[in-house]
N, C-alpha and C. Protein backbone atom coordinates (compact mmCIF):
# COMPACT_ATOMS: atom_id res chain seq x y z
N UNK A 1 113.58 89.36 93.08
CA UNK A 1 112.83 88.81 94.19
C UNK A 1 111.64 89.73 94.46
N UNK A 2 110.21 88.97 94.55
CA UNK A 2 109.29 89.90 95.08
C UNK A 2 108.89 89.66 96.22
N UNK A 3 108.80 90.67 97.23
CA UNK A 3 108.64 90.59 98.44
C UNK A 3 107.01 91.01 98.09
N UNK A 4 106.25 90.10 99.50
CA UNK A 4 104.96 90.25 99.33
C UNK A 4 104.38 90.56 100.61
N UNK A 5 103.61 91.03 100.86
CA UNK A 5 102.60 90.75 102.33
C UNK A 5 101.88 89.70 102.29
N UNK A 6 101.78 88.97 102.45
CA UNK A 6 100.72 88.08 102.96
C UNK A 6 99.67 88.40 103.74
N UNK A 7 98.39 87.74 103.75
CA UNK A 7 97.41 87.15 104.48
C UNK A 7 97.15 86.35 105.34
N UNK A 8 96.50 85.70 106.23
CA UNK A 8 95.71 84.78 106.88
C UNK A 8 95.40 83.68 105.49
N UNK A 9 94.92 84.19 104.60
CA UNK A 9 94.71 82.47 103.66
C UNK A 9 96.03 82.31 102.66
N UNK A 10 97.06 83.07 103.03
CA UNK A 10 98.65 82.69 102.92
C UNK A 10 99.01 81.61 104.08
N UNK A 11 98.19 81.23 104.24
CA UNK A 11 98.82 80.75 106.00
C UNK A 11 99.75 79.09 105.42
N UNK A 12 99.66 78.41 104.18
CA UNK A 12 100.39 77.51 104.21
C UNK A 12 101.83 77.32 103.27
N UNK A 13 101.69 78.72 103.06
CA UNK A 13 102.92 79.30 102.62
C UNK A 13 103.96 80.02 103.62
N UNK A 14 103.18 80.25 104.50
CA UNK A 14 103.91 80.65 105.71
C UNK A 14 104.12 79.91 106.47
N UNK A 15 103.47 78.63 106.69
CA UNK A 15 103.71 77.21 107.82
C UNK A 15 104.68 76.68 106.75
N UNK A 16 104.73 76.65 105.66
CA UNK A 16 105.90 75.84 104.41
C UNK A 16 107.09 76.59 104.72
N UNK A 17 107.40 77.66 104.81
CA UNK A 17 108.61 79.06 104.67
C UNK A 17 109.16 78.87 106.19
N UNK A 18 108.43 78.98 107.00
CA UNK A 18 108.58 78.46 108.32
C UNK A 18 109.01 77.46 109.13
N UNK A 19 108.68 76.35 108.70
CA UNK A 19 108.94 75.27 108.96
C UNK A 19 110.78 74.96 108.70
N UNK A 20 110.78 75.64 106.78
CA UNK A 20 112.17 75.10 106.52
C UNK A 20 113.26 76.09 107.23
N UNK A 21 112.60 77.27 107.74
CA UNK A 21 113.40 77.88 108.37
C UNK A 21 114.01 77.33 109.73
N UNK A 22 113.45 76.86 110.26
CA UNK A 22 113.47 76.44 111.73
C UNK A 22 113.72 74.76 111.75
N UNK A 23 113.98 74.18 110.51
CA UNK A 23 114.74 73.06 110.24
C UNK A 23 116.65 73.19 109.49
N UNK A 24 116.25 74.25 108.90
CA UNK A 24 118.10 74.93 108.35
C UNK A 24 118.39 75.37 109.24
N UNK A 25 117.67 76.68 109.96
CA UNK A 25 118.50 77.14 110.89
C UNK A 25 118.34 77.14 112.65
N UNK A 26 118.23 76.14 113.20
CA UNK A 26 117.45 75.59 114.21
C UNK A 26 117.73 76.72 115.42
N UNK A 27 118.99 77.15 115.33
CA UNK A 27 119.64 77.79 116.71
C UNK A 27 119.09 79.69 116.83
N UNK A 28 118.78 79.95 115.42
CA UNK A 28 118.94 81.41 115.48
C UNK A 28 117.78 81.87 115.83
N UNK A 29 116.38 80.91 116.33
CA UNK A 29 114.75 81.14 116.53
C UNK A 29 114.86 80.66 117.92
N UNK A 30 113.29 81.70 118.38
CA UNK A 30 113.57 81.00 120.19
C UNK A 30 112.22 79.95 120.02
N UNK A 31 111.76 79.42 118.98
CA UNK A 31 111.02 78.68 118.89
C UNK A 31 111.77 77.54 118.20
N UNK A 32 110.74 76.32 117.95
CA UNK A 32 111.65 75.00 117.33
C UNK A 32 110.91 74.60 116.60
N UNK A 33 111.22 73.10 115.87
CA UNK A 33 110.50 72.88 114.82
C UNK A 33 109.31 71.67 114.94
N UNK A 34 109.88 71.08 116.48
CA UNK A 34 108.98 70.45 116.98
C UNK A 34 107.83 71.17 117.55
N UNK A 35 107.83 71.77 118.27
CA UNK A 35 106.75 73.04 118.46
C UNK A 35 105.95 73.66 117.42
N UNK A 36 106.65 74.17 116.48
CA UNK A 36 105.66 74.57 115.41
C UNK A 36 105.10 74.16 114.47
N UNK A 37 105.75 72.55 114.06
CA UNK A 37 105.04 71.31 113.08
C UNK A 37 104.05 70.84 114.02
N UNK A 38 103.57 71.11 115.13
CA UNK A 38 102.01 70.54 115.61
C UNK A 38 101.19 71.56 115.87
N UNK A 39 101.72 73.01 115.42
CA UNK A 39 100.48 74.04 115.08
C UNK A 39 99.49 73.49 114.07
N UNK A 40 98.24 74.23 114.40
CA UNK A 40 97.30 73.82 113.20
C UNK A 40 96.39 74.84 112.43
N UNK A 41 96.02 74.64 111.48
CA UNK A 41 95.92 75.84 110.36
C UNK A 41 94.87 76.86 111.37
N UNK A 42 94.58 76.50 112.53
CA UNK A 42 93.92 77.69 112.93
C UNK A 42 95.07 78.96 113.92
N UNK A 43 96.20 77.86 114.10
CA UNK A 43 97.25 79.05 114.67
C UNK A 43 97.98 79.72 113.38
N UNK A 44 97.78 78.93 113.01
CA UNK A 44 98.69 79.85 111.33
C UNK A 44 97.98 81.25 110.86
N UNK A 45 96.76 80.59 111.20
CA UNK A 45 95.71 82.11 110.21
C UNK A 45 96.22 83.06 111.75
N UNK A 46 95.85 82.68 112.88
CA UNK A 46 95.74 83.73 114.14
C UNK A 46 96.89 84.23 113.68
N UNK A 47 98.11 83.70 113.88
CA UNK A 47 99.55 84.63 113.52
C UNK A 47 99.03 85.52 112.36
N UNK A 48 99.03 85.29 111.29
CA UNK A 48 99.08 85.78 110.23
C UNK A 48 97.80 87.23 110.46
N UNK A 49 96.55 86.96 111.19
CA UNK A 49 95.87 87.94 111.71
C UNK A 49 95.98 89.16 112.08
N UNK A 50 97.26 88.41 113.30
CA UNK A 50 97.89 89.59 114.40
C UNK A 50 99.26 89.92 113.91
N UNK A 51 100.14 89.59 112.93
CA UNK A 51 101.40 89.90 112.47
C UNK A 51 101.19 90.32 111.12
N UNK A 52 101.95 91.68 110.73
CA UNK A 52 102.28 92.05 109.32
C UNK A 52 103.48 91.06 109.30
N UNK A 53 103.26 90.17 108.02
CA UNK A 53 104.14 89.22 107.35
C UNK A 53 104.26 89.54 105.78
N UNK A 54 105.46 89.20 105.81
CA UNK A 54 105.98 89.28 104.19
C UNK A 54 106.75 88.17 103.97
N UNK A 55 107.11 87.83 102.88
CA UNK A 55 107.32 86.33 102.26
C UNK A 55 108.49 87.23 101.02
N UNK A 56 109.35 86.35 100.78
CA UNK A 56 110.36 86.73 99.59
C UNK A 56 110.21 85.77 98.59
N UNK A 57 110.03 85.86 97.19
CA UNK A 57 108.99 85.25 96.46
C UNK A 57 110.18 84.99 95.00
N UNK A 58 110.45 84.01 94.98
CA UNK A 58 111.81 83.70 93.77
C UNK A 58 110.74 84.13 92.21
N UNK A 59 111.67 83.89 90.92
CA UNK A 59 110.58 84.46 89.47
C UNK A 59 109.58 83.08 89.48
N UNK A 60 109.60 82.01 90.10
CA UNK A 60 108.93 81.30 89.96
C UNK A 60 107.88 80.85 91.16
N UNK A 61 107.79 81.75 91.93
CA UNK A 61 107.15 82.15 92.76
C UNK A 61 107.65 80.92 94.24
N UNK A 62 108.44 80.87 94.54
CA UNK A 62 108.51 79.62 95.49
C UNK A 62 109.42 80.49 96.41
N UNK A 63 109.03 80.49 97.87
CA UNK A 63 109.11 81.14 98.67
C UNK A 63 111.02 81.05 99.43
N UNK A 64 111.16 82.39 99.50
CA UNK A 64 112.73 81.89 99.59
C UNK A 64 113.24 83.08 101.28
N UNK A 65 112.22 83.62 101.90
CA UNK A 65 112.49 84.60 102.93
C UNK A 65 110.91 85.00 103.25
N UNK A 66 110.90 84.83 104.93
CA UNK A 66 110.08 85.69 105.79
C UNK A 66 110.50 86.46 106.56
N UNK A 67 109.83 87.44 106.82
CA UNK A 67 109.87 88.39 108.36
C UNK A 67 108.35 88.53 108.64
N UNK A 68 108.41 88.83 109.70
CA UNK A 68 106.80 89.07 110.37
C UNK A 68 107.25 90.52 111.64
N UNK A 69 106.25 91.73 112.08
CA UNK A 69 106.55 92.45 112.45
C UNK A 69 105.16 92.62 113.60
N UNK A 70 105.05 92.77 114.58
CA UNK A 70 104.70 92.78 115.62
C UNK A 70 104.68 94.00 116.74
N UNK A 71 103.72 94.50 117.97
CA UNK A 71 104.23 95.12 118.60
C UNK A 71 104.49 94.25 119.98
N UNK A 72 105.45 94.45 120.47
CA UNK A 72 105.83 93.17 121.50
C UNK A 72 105.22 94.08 122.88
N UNK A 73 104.81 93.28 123.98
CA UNK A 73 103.67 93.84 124.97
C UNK A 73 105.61 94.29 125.58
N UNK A 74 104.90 95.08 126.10
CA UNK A 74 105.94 96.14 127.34
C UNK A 74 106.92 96.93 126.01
N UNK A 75 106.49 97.18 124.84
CA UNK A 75 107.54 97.89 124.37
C UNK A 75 107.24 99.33 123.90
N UNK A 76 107.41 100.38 123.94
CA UNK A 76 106.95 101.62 123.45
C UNK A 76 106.00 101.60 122.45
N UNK A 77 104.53 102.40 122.43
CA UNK A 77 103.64 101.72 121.16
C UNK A 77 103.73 102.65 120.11
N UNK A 78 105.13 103.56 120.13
CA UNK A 78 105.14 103.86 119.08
C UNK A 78 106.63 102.98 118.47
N UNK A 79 106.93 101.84 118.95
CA UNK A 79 107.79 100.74 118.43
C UNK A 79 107.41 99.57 117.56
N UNK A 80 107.72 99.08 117.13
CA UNK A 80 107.27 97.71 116.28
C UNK A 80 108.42 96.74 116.28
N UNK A 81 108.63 95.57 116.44
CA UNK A 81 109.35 94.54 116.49
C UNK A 81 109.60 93.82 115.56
N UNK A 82 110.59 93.65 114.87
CA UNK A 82 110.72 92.66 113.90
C UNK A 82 110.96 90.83 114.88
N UNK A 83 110.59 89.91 113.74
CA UNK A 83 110.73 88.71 114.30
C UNK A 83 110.44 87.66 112.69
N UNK A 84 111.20 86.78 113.56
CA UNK A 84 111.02 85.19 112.25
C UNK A 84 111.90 85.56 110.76
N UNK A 85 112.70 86.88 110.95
CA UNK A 85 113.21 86.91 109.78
C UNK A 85 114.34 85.66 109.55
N UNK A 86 113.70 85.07 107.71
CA UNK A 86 114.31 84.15 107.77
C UNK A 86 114.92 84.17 106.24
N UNK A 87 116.27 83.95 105.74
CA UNK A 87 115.99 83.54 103.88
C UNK A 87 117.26 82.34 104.01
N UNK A 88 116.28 82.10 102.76
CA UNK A 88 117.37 80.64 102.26
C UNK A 88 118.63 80.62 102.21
N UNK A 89 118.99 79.85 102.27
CA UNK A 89 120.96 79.95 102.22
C UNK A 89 121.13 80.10 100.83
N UNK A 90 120.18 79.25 99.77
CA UNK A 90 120.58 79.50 97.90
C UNK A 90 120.48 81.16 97.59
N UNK A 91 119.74 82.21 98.50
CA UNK A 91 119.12 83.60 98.34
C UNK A 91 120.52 84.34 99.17
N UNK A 92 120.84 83.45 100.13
CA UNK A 92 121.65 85.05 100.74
C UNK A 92 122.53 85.33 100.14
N UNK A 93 122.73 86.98 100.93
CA UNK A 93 123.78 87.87 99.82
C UNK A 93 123.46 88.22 98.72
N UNK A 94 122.43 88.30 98.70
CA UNK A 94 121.64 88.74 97.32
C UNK A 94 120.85 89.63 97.65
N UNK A 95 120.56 90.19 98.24
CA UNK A 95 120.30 91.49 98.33
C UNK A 95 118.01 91.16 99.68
N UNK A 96 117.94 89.75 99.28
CA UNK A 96 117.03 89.59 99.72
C UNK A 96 116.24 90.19 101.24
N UNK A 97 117.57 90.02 102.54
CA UNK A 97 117.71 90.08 103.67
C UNK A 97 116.99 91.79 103.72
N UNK A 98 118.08 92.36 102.78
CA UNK A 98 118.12 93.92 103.48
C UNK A 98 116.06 94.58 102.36
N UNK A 99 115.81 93.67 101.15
CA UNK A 99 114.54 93.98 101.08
C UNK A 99 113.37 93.68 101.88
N UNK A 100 113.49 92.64 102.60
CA UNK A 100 112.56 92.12 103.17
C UNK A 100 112.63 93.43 105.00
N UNK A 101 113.71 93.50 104.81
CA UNK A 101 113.75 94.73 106.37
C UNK A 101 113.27 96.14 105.77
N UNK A 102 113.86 96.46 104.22
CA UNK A 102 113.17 97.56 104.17
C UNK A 102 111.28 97.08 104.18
N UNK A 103 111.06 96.32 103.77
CA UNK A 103 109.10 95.94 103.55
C UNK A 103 108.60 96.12 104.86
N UNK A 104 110.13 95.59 106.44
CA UNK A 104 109.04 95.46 107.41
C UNK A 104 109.37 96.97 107.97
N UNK A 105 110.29 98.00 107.75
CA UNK A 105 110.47 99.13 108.50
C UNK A 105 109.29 100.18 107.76
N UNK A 106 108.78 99.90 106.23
CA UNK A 106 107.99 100.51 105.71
C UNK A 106 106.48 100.23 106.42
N UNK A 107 106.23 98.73 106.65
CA UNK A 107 105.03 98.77 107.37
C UNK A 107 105.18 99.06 108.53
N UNK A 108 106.11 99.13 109.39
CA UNK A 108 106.19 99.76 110.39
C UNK A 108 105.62 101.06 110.44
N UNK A 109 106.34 102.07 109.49
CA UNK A 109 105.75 103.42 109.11
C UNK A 109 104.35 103.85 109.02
N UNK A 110 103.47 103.20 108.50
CA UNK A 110 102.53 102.91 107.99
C UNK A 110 101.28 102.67 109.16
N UNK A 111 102.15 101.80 110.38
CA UNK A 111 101.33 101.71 111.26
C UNK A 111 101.95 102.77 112.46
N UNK A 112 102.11 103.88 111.77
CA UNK A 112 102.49 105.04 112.77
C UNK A 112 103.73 105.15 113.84
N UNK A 113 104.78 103.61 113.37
CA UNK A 113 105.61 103.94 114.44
C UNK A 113 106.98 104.64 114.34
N UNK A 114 107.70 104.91 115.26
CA UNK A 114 108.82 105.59 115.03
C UNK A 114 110.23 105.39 115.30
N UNK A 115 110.00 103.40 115.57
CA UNK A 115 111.29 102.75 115.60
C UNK A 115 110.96 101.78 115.00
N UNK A 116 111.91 100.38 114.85
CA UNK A 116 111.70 99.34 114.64
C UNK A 116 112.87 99.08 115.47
N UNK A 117 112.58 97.65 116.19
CA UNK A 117 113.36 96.82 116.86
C UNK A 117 113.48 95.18 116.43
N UNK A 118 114.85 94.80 116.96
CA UNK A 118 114.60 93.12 117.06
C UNK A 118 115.61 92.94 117.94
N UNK A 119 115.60 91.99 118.59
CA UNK A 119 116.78 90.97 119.71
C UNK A 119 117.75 90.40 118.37
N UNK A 120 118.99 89.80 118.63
CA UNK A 120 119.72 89.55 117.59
C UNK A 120 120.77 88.36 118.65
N UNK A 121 120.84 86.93 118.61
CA UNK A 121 121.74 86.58 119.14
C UNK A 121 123.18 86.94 119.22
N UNK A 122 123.89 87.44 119.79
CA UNK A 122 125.47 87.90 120.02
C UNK A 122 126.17 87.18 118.67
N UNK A 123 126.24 85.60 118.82
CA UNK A 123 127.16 85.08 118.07
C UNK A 123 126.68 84.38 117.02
N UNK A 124 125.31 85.62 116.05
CA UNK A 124 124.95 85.52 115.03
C UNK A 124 125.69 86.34 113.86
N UNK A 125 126.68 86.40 113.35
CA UNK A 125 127.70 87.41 113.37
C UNK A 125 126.94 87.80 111.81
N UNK A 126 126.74 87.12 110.99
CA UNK A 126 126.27 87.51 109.61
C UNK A 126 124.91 88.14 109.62
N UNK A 127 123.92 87.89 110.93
CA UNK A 127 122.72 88.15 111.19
C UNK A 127 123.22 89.99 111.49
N UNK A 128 124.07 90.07 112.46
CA UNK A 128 124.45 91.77 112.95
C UNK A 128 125.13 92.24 111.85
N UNK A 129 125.82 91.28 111.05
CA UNK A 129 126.32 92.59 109.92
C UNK A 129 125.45 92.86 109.25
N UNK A 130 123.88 92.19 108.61
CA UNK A 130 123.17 92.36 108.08
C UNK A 130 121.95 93.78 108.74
N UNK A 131 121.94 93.17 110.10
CA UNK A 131 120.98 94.17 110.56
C UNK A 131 121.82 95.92 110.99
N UNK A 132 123.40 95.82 110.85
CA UNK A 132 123.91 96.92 111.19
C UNK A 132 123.70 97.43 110.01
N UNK A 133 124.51 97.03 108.49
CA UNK A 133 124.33 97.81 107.40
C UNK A 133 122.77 97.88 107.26
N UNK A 134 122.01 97.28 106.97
CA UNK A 134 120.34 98.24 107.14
C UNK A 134 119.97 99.25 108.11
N UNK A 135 120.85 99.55 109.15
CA UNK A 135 120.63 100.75 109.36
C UNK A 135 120.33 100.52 111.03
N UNK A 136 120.45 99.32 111.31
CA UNK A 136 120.02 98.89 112.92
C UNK A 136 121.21 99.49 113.65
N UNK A 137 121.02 100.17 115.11
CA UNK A 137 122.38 100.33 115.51
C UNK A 137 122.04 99.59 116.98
N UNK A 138 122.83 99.05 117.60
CA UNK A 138 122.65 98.60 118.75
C UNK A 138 122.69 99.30 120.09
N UNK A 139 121.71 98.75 120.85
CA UNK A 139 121.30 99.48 122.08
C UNK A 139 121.87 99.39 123.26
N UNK A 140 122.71 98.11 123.63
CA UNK A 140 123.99 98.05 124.46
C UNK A 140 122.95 97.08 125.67
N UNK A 141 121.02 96.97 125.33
CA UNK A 141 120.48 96.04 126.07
C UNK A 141 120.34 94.48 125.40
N UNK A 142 121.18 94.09 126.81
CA UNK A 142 121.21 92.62 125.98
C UNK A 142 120.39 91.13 127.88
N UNK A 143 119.77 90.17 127.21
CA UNK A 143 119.16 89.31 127.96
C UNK A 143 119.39 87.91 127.42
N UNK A 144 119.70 87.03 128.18
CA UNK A 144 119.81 85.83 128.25
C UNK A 144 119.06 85.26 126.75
N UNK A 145 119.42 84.53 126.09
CA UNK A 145 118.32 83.68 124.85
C UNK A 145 117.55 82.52 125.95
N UNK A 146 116.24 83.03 125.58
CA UNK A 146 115.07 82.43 126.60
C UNK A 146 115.52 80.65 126.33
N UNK A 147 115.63 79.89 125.45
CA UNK A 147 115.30 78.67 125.38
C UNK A 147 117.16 78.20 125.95
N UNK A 148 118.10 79.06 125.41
CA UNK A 148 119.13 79.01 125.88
C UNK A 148 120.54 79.67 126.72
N UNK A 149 120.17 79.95 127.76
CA UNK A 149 120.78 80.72 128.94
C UNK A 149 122.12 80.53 128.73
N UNK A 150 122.66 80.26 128.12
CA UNK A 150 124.07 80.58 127.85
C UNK A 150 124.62 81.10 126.76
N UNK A 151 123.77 81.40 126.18
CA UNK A 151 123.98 82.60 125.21
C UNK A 151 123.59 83.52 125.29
N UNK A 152 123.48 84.85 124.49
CA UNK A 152 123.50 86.04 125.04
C UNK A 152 122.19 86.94 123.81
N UNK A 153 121.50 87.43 123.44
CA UNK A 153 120.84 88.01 122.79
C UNK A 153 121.20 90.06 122.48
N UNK A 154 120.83 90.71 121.85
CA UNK A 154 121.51 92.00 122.09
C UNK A 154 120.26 92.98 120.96
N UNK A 155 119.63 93.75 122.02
CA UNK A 155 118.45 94.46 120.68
C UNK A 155 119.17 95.85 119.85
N UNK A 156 118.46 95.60 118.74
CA UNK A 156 118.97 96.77 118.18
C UNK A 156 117.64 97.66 117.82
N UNK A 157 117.70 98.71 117.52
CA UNK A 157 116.47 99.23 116.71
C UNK A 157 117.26 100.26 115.50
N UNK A 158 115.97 100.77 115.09
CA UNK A 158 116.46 101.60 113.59
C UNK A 158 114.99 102.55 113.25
N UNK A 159 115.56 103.64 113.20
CA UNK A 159 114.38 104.61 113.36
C UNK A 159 113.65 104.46 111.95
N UNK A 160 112.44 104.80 111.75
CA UNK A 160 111.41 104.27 110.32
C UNK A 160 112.02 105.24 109.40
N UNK A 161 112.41 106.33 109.90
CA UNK A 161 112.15 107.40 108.55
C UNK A 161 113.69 107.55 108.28
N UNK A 162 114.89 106.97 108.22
CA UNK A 162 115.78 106.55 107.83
C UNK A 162 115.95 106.26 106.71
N UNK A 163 116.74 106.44 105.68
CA UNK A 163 117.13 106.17 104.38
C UNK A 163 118.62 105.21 104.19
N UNK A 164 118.20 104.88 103.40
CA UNK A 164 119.71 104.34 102.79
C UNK A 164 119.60 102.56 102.70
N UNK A 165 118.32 101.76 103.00
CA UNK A 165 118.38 100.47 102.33
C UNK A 165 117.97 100.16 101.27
N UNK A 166 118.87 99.20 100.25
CA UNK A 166 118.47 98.98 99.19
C UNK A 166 117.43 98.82 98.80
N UNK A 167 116.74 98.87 97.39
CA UNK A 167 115.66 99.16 96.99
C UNK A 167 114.12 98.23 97.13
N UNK A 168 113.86 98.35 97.50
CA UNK A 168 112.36 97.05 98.10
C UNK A 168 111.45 96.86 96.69
């Protein structure tokens, strides 16, 4: 699998990667798919502008995992946020998940910071074993899931200069 960064004129590879994410896995995003199928290629490039994005890229180049990394307003600015991490159900367990977190904790680095964070729904259970073995440990702060108040969300972070995820 090659993990890539993308661009702004990646932007319909990232509205394609996106889309099927938030149609497979509808519950685990605080966004939907009705919402983001009437973006238009000028919100695609803005995201892609303001977010380091990476794409997981099969030998035949057809897109099989995103993450996008962000600094979220009110959060320490020497923090960075992960978000939108997404891979195919034919890809998981393959090692894809934990490359695409090492690509975004490396650009994290890169842009000088000295954590990485993400929110993680509670009763995403394969999502926390994934983000614990990469090295996330949890912070014990947890807030309502914005679109759905009866579930529970829980952040973790993972310091940049950390070792031990598989090879990117």
């Amino acid at each position: 699998m090659l993990i890539r960064r993308v661009d702004e004129d990646d932007w319909q590879t990232v509205r394609d990667v996106r889309l099927r994410a938030l149609r497979e896995s509808p519950d685990v995003f605080g966004s939907s798919l009705t919402r983001e199928e009437r973006f238009a290629e000028s919100h695609w490039r803005m995201r892609l502008r303001t977010s380091a994005t990476w794409v997981a890229l099969d030998d035949a180049q057809v897109p099989r995992g995103l993450v996008s990394l962000i600094q979220e307003p009110g959060s320490p600015e020497d923090d960075r946020h992960v978000v939108s991490l997404w891979v195919a159900p034919e890809v998981r367990r393959t090692g894809t998940g934990w490359e695409l977190l090492d690509s975004v904790v490396r650009g994290a680095a890169t842009q000088g910071a000295a954590t990485v964070s993400l929110w993680v729904v509670e009763d995403n259970a394969s999502a926390v074993d994934l983000y614990v073995r990469a090295g996330f440990t949890r912070t014990g702060e947890r807030q309502a899931l914005p679109r759905d108040p009866d579930r529970t969300e829980e952040r973790y972070v993972r310091h940049t200069d950390q070792r031990g995820l598989a090879a990117g």
